[in-house]
C-alpha atoms as a PDB file:
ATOM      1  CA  UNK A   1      29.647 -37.118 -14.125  1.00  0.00           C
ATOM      2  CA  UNK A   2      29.256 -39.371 -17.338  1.00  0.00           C
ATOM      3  CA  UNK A   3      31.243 -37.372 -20.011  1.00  0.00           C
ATOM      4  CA  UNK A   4      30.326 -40.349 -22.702  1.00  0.00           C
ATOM      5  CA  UNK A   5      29.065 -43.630 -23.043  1.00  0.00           C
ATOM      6  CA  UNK A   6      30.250 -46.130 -25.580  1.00  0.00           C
ATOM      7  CA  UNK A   7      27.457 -49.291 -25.342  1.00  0.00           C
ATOM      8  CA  UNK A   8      25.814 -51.027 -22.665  1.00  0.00           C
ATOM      9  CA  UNK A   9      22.875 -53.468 -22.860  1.00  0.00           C
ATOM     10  CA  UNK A  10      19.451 -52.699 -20.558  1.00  0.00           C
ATOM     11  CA  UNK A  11      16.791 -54.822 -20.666  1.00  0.00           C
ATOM     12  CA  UNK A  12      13.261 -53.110 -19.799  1.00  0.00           C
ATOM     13  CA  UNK A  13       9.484 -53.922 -20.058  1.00  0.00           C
ATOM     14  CA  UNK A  14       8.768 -50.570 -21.939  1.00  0.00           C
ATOM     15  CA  UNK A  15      10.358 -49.665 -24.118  1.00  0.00           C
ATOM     16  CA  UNK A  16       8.824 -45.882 -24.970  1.00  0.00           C
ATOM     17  CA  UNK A  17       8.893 -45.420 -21.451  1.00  0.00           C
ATOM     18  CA  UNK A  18      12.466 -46.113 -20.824  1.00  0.00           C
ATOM     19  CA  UNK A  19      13.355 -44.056 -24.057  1.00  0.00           C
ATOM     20  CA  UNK A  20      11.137 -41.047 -22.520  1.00  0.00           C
ATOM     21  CA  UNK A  21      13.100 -41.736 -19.124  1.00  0.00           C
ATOM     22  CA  UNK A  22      17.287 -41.680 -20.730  1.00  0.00           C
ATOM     23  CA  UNK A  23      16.334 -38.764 -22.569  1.00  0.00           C
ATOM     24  CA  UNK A  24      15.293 -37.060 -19.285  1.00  0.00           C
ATOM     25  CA  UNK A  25      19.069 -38.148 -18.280  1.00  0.00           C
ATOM     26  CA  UNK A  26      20.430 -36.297 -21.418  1.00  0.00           C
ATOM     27  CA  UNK A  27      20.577 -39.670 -23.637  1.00  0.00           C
ATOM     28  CA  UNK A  28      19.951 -38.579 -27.359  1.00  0.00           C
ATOM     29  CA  UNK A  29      17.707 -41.292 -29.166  1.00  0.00           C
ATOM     30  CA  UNK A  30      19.906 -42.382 -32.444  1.00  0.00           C
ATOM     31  CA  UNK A  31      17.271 -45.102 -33.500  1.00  0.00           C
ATOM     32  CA  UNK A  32      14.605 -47.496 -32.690  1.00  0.00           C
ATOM     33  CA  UNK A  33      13.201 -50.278 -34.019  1.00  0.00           C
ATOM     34  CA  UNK A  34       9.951 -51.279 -33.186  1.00  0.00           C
ATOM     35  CA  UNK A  35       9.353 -51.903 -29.458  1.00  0.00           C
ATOM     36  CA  UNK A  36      12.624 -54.186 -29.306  1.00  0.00           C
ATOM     37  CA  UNK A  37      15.104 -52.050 -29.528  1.00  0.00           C
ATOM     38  CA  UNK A  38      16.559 -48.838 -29.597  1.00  0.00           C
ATOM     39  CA  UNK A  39      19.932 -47.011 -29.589  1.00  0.00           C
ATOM     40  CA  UNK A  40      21.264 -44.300 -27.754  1.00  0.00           C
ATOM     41  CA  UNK A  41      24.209 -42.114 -26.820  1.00  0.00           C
ATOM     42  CA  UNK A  42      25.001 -39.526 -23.907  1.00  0.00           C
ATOM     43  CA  UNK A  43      28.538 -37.186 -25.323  1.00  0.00           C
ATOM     44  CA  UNK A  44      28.905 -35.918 -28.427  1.00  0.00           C
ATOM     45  CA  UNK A  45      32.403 -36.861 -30.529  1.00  0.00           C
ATOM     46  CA  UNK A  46      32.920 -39.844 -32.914  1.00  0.00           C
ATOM     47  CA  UNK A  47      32.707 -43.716 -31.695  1.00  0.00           C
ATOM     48  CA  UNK A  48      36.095 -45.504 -30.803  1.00  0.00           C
ATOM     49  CA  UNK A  49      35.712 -48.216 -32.805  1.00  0.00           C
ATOM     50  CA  UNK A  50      38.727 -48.351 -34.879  1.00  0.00           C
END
């Protein structure tokens, strides 16, 4: 089981699609930007970047 995700890269030929897809998975959609790129998370909590 995934508990949290950090940052990985996915390329994909649709976008919307793919968005529609991660959220299925339990991804939560923090922001998009056109049909180039978008940003998501899976876990709650605060990032470890220090």
């Amino acid at each position: 089981m995934i508990k949290s995700l950090y940052e990985t890269h996915v390329q994909v030929t649709s976008l919307g699609a793919s968005i529609s897809f991660y959220e299925l998975l339990g991804l939560e959609l923090l922001s998009r930007s056109g049909d180039r790129l978008a940003f998501m998370r899976i876990g709650g909590g605060d990032s470890i970047r220090s």
